[in-house]
PDB file of N, CA and C in Angstrom:
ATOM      1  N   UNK A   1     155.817  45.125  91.011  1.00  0.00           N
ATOM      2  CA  UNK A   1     155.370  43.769  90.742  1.00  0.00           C
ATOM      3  C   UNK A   1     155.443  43.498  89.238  1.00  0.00           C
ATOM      4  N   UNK A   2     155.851  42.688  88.775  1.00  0.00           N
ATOM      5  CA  UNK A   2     156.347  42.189  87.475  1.00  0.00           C
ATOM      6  C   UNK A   2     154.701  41.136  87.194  1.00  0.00           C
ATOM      7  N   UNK A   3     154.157  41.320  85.820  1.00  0.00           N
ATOM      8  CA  UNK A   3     153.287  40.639  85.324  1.00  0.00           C
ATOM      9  C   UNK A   3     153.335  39.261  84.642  1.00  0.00           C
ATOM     10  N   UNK A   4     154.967  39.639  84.038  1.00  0.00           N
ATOM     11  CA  UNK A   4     154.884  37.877  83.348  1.00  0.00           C
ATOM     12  C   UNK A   4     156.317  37.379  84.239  1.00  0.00           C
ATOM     13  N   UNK A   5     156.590  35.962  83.496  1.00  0.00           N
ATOM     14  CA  UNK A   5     157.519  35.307  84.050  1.00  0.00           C
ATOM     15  C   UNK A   5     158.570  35.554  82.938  1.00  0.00           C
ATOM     16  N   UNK A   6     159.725  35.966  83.470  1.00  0.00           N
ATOM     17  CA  UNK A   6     160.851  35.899  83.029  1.00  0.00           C
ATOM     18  C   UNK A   6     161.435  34.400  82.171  1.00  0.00           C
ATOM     19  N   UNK A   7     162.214  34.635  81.063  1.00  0.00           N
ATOM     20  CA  UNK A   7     162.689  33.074  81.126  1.00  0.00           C
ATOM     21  C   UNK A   7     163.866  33.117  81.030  1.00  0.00           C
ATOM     22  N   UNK A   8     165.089  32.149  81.728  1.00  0.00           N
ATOM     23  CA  UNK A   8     166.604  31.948  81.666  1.00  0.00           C
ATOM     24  C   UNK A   8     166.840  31.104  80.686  1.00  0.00           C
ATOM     25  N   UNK A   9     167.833  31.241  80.311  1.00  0.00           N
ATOM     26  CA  UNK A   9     168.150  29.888  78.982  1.00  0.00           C
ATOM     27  C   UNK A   9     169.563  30.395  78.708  1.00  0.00           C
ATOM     28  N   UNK A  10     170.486  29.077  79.408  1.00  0.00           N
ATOM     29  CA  UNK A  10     172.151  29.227  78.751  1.00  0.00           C
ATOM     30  C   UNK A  10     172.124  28.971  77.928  1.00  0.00           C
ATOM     31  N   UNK A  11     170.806  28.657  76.791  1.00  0.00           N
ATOM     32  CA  UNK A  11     171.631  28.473  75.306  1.00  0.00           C
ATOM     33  C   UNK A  11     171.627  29.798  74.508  1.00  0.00           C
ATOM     34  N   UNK A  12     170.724  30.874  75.043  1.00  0.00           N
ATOM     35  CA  UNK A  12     171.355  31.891  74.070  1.00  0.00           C
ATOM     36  C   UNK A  12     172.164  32.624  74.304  1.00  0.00           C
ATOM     37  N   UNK A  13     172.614  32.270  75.228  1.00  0.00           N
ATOM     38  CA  UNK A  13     174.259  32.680  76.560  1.00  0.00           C
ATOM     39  C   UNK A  13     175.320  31.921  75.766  1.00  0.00           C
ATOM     40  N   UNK A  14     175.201  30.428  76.076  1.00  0.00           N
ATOM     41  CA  UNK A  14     176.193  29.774  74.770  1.00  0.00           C
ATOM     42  C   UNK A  14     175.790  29.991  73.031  1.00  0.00           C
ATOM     43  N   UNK A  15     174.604  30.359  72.798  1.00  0.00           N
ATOM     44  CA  UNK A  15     174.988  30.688  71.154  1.00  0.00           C
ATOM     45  C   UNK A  15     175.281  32.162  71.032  1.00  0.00           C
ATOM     46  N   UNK A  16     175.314  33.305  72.108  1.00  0.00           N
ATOM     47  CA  UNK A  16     175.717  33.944  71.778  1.00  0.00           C
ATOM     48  C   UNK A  16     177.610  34.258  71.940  1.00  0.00           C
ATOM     49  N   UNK A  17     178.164  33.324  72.822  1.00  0.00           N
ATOM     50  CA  UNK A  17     179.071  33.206  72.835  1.00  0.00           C
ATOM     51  C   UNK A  17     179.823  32.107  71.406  1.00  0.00           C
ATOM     52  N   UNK A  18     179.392  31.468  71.237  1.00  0.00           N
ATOM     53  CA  UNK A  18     179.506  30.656  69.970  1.00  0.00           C
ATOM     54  C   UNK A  18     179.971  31.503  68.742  1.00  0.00           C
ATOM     55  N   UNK A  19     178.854  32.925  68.509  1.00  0.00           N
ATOM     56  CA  UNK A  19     178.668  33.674  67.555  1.00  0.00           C
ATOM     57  C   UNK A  19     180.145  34.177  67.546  1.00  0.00           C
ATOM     58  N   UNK A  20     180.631  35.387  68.689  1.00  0.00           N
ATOM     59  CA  UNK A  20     181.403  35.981  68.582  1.00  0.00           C
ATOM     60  C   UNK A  20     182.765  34.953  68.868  1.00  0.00           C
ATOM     61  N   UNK A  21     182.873  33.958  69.024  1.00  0.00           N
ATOM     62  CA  UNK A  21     183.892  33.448  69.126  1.00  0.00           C
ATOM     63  C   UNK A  21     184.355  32.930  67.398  1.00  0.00           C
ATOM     64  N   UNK A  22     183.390  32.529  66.893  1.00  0.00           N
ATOM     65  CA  UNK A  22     183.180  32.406  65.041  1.00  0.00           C
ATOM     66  C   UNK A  22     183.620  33.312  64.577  1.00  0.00           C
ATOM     67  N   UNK A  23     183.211  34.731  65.034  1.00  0.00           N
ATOM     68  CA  UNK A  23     183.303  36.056  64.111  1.00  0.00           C
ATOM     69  C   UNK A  23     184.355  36.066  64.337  1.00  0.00           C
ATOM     70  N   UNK A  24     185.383  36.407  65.445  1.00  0.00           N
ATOM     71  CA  UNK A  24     186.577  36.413  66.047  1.00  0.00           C
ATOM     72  C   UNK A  24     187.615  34.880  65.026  1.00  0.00           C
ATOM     73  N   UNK A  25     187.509  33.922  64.804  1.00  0.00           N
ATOM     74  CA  UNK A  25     188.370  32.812  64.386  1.00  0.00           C
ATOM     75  C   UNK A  25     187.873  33.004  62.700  1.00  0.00           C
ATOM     76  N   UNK A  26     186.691  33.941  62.108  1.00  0.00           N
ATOM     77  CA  UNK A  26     186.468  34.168  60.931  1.00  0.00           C
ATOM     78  C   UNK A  26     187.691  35.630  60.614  1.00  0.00           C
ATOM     79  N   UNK A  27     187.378  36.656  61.431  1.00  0.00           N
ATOM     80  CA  UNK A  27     188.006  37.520  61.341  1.00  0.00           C
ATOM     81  C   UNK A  27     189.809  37.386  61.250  1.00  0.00           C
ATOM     82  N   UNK A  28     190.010  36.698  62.108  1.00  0.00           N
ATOM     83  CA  UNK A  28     191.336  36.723  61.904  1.00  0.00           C
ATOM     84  C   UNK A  28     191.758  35.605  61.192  1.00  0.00           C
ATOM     85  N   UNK A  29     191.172  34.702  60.418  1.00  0.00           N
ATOM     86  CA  UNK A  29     191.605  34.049  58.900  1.00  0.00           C
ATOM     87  C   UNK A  29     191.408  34.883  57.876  1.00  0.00           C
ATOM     88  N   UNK A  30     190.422  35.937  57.534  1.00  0.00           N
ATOM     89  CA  UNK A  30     190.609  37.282  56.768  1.00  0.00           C
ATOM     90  C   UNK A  30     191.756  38.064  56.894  1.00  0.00           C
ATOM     91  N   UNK A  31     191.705  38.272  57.943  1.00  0.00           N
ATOM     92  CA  UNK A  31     193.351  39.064  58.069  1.00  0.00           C
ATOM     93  C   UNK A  31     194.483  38.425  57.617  1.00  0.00           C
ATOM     94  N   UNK A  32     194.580  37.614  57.316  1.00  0.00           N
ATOM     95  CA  UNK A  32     195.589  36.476  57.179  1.00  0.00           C
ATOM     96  C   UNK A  32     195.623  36.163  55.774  1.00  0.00           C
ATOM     97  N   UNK A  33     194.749  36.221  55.270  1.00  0.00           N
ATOM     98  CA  UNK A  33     194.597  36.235  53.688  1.00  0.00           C
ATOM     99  C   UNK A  33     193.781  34.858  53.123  1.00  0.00           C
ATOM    100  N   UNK A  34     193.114  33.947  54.332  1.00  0.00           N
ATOM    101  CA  UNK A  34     192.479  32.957  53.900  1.00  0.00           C
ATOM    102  C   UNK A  34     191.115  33.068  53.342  1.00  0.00           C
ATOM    103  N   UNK A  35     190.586  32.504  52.820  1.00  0.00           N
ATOM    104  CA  UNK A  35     189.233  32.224  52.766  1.00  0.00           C
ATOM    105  C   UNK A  35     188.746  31.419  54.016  1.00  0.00           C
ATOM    106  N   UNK A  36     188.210  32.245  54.392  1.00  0.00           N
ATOM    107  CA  UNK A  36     187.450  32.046  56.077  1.00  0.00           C
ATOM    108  C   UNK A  36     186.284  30.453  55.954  1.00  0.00           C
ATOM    109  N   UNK A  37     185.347  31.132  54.990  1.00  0.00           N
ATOM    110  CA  UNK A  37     184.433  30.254  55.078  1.00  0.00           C
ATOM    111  C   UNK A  37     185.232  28.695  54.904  1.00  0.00           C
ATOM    112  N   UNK A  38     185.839  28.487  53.978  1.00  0.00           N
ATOM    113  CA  UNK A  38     186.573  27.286  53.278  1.00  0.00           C
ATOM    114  C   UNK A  38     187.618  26.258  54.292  1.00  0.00           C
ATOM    115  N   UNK A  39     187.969  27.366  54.915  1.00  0.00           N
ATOM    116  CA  UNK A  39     188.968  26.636  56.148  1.00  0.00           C
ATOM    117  C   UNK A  39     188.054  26.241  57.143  1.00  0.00           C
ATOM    118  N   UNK A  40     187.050  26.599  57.981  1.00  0.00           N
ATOM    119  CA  UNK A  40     186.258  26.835  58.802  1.00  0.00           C
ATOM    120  C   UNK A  40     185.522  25.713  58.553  1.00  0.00           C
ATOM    121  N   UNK A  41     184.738  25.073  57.178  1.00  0.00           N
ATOM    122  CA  UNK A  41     184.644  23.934  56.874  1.00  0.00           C
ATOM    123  C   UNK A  41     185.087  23.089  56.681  1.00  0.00           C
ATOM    124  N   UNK A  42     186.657  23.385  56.385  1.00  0.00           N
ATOM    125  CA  UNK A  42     187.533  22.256  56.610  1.00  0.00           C
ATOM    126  C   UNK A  42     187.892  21.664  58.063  1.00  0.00           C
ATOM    127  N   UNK A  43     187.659  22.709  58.555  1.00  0.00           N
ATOM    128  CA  UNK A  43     188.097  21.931  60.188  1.00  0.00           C
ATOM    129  C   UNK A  43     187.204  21.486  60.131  1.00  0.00           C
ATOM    130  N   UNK A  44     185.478  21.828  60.481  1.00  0.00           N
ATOM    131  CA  UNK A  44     184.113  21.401  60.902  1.00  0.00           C
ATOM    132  C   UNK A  44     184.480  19.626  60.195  1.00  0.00           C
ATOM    133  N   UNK A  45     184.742  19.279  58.665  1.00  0.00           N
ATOM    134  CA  UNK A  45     184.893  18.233  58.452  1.00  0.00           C
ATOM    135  C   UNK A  45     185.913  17.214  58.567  1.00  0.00           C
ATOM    136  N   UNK A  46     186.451  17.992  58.912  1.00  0.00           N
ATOM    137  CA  UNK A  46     187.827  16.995  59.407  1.00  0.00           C
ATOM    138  C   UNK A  46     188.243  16.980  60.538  1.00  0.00           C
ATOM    139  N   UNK A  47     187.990  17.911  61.673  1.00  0.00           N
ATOM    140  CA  UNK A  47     188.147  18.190  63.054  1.00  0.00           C
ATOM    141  C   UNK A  47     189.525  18.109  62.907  1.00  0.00           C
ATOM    142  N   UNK A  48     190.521  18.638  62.410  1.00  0.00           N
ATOM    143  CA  UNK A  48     191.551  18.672  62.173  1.00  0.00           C
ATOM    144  C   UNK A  48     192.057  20.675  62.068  1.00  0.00           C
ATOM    145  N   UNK A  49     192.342  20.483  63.215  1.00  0.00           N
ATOM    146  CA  UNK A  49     192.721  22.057  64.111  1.00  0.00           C
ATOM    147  C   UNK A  49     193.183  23.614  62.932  1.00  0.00           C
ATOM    148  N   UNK A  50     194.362  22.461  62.380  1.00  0.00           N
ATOM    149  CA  UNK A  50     195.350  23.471  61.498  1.00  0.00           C
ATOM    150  C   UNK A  50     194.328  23.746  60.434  1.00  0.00           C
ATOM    151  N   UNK A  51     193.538  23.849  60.224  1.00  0.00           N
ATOM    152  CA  UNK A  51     192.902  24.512  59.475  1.00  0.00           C
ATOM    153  C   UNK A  51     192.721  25.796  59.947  1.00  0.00           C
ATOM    154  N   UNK A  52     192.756  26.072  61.052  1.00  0.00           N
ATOM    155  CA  UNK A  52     192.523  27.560  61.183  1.00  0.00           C
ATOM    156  C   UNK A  52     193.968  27.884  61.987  1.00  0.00           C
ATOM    157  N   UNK A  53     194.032  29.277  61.718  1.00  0.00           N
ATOM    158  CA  UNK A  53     195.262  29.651  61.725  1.00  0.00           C
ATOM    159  C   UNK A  53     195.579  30.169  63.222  1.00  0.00           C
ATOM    160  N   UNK A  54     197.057  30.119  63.417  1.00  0.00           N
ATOM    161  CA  UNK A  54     196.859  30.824  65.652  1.00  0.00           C
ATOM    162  C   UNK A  54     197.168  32.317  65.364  1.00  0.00           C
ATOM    163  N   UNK A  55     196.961  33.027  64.516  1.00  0.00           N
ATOM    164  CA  UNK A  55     196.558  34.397  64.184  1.00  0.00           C
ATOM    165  C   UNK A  55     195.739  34.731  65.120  1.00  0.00           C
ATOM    166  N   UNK A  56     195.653  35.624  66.276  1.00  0.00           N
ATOM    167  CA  UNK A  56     194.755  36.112  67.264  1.00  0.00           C
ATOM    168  C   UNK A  56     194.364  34.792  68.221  1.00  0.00           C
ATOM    169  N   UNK A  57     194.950  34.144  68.261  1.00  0.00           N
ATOM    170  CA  UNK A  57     194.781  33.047  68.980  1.00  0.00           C
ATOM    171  C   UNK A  57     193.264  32.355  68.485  1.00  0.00           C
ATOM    172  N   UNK A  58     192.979  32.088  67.295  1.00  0.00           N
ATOM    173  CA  UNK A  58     192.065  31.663  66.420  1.00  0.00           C
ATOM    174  C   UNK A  58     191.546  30.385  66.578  1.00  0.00           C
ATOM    175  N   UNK A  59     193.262  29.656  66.607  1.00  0.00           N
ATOM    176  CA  UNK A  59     192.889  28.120  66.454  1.00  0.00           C
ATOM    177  C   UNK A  59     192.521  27.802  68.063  1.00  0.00           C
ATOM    178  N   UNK A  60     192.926  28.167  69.460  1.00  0.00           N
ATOM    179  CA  UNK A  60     192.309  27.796  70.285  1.00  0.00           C
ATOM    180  C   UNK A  60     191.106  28.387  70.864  1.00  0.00           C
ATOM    181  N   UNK A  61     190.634  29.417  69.966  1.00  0.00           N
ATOM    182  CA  UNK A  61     189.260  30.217  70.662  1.00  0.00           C
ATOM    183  C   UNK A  61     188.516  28.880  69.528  1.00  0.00           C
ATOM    184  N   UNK A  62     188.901  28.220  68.836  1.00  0.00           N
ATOM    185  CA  UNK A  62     187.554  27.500  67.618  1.00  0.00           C
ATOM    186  C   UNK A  62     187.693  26.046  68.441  1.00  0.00           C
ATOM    187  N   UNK A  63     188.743  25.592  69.243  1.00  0.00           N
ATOM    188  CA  UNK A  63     188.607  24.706  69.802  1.00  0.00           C
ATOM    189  C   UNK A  63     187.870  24.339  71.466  1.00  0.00           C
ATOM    190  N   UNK A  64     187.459  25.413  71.387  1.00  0.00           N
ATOM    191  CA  UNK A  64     186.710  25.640  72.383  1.00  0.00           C
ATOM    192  C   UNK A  64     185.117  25.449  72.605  1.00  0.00           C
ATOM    193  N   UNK A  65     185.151  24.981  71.026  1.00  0.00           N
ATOM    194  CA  UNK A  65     183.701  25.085  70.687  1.00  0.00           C
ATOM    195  C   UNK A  65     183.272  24.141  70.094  1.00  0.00           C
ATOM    196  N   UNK A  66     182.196  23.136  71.152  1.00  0.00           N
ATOM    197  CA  UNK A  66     181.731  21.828  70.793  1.00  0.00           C
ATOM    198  C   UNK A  66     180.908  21.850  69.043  1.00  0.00           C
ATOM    199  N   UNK A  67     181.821  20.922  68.755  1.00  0.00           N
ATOM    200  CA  UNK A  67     181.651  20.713  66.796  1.00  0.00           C
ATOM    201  C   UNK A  67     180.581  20.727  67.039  1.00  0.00           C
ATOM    202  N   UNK A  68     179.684  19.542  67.293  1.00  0.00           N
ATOM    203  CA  UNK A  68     178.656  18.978  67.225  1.00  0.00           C
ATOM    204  C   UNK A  68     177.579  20.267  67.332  1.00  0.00           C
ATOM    205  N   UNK A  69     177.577  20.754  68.104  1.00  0.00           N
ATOM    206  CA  UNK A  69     176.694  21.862  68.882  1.00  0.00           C
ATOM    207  C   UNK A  69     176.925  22.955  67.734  1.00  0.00           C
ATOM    208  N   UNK A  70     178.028  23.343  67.060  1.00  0.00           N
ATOM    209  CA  UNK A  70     177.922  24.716  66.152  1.00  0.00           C
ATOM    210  C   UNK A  70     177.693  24.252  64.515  1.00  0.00           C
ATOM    211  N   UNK A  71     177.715  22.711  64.064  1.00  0.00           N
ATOM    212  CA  UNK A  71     176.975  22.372  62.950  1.00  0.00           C
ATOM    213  C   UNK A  71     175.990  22.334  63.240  1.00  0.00           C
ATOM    214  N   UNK A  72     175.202  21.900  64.646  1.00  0.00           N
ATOM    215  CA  UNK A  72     173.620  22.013  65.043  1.00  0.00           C
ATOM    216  C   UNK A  72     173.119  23.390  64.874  1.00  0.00           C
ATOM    217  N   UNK A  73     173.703  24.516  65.404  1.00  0.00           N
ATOM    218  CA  UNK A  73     173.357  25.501  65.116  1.00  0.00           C
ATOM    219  C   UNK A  73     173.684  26.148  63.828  1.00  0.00           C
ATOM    220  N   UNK A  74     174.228  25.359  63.037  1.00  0.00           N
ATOM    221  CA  UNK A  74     174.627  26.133  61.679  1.00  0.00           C
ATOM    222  C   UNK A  74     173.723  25.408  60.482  1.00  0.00           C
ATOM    223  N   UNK A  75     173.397  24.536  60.842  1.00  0.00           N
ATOM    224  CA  UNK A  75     172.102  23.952  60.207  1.00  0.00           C
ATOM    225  C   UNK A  75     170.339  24.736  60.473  1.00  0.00           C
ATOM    226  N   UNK A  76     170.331  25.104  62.182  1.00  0.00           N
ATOM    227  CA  UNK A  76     169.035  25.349  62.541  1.00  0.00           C
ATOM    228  C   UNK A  76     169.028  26.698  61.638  1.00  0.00           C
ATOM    229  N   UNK A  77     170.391  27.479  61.863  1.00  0.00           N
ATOM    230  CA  UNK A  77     170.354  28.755  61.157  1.00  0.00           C
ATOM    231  C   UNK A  77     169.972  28.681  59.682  1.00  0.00           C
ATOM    232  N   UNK A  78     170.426  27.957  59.054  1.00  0.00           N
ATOM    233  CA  UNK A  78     170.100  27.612  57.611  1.00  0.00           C
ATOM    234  C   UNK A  78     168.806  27.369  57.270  1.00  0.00           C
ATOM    235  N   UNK A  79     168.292  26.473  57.827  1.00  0.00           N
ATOM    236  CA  UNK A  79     166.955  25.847  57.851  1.00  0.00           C
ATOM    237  C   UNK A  79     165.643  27.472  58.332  1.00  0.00           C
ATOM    238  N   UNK A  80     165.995  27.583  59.100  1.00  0.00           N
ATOM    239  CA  UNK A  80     165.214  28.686  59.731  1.00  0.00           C
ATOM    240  C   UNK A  80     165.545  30.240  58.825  1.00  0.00           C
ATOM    241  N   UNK A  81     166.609  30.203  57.923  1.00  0.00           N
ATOM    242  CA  UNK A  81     166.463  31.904  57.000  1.00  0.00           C
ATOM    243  C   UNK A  81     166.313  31.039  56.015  1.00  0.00           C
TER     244      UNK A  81
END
Protein backbone atom coordinates (compact mmCIF):
# COMPACT_ATOMS: atom_id res chain seq x y z
CA UNK A 1 0.00 0.00 0.00
CA UNK A 2 1.52 3.26 -1.10
CA UNK A 3 1.05 6.34 1.49
CA UNK A 4 1.10 9.38 -0.72
CA UNK A 5 -0.26 10.20 -4.11
CA UNK A 6 1.86 10.00 -6.93
CA UNK A 7 1.89 12.99 -9.39
CA UNK A 8 1.99 12.74 -13.49
CA UNK A 9 2.97 15.82 -15.34
CA UNK A 10 3.93 15.79 -19.29
CA UNK A 11 5.65 18.85 -18.69
CA UNK A 12 8.66 17.46 -17.17
CA UNK A 13 8.35 14.68 -19.89
CA UNK A 14 8.28 17.63 -22.48
CA UNK A 15 11.00 19.78 -20.67
CA UNK A 16 12.93 17.01 -20.34
CA UNK A 17 12.74 16.22 -23.84
CA UNK A 18 13.19 19.93 -24.79
CA UNK A 19 16.57 19.74 -22.76
CA UNK A 20 18.22 17.00 -24.67
CA UNK A 21 16.95 17.94 -27.90
CA UNK A 22 18.87 21.68 -27.15
CA UNK A 23 21.94 19.85 -25.96
CA UNK A 24 21.84 17.70 -29.11
CA UNK A 25 21.18 21.05 -31.81
CA UNK A 26 23.87 22.90 -29.22
CA UNK A 27 26.25 20.08 -29.60
CA UNK A 28 26.37 19.69 -33.04
CA UNK A 29 26.78 23.62 -33.86
CA UNK A 30 30.06 23.10 -31.64
CA UNK A 31 31.17 20.52 -33.76
CA UNK A 32 30.78 22.56 -36.62
CA UNK A 33 32.73 25.38 -35.40
CA UNK A 34 29.78 27.80 -34.52
CA UNK A 35 29.09 29.63 -31.60
CA UNK A 36 26.14 27.66 -30.33
CA UNK A 37 24.73 30.08 -27.99
CA UNK A 38 24.68 33.04 -30.79
CA UNK A 39 23.01 31.05 -33.55
CA UNK A 40 20.48 29.45 -31.22
CA UNK A 41 19.41 33.06 -30.46
CA UNK A 42 19.39 33.92 -33.70
CA UNK A 43 16.88 31.50 -34.71
CA UNK A 44 14.81 31.98 -31.22
CA UNK A 45 14.67 35.76 -32.74
CA UNK A 46 14.10 35.45 -36.00
CA UNK A 47 12.46 31.98 -36.29
CA UNK A 48 14.43 31.74 -39.23
CA UNK A 49 15.67 27.87 -39.42
CA UNK A 50 19.21 28.35 -41.14
CA UNK A 51 20.54 29.48 -38.29
CA UNK A 52 21.23 26.25 -37.11
CA UNK A 53 23.07 24.00 -39.04
CA UNK A 54 21.62 20.14 -40.56
CA UNK A 55 24.88 18.81 -38.95
CA UNK A 56 23.32 15.73 -37.01
CA UNK A 57 20.14 16.58 -38.23
CA UNK A 58 20.16 19.78 -35.87
CA UNK A 59 18.07 22.04 -37.82
CA UNK A 60 15.04 19.61 -37.78
CA UNK A 61 15.42 18.18 -34.16
CA UNK A 62 15.22 22.48 -33.14
CA UNK A 63 12.21 22.65 -35.28
CA UNK A 64 10.45 20.47 -33.46
CA UNK A 65 10.34 22.54 -30.64
CA UNK A 66 7.53 24.99 -29.88
CA UNK A 67 9.53 28.62 -29.76
CA UNK A 68 7.18 29.97 -27.57
CA UNK A 69 7.32 27.14 -24.95
CA UNK A 70 11.45 26.96 -24.87
CA UNK A 71 11.83 30.99 -24.42
CA UNK A 72 9.12 30.27 -21.61
CA UNK A 73 11.27 27.89 -20.22
CA UNK A 74 14.45 29.72 -20.84
CA UNK A 75 13.26 32.66 -19.04
CA UNK A 76 11.62 30.53 -15.95
CA UNK A 77 15.21 28.99 -15.91
CA UNK A 78 16.84 32.35 -15.68
CA UNK A 79 14.55 33.88 -13.34
CA UNK A 80 14.57 30.88 -10.97
CA UNK A 81 18.95 30.44 -10.79
Amino acid sequence: MLDGTRKFSLVDESNKEMKRTLTAVYDALKEKGYNPINQIVGYLLSEDPTYITNHNNARSLICKIDRDELMQELVQYYLDN
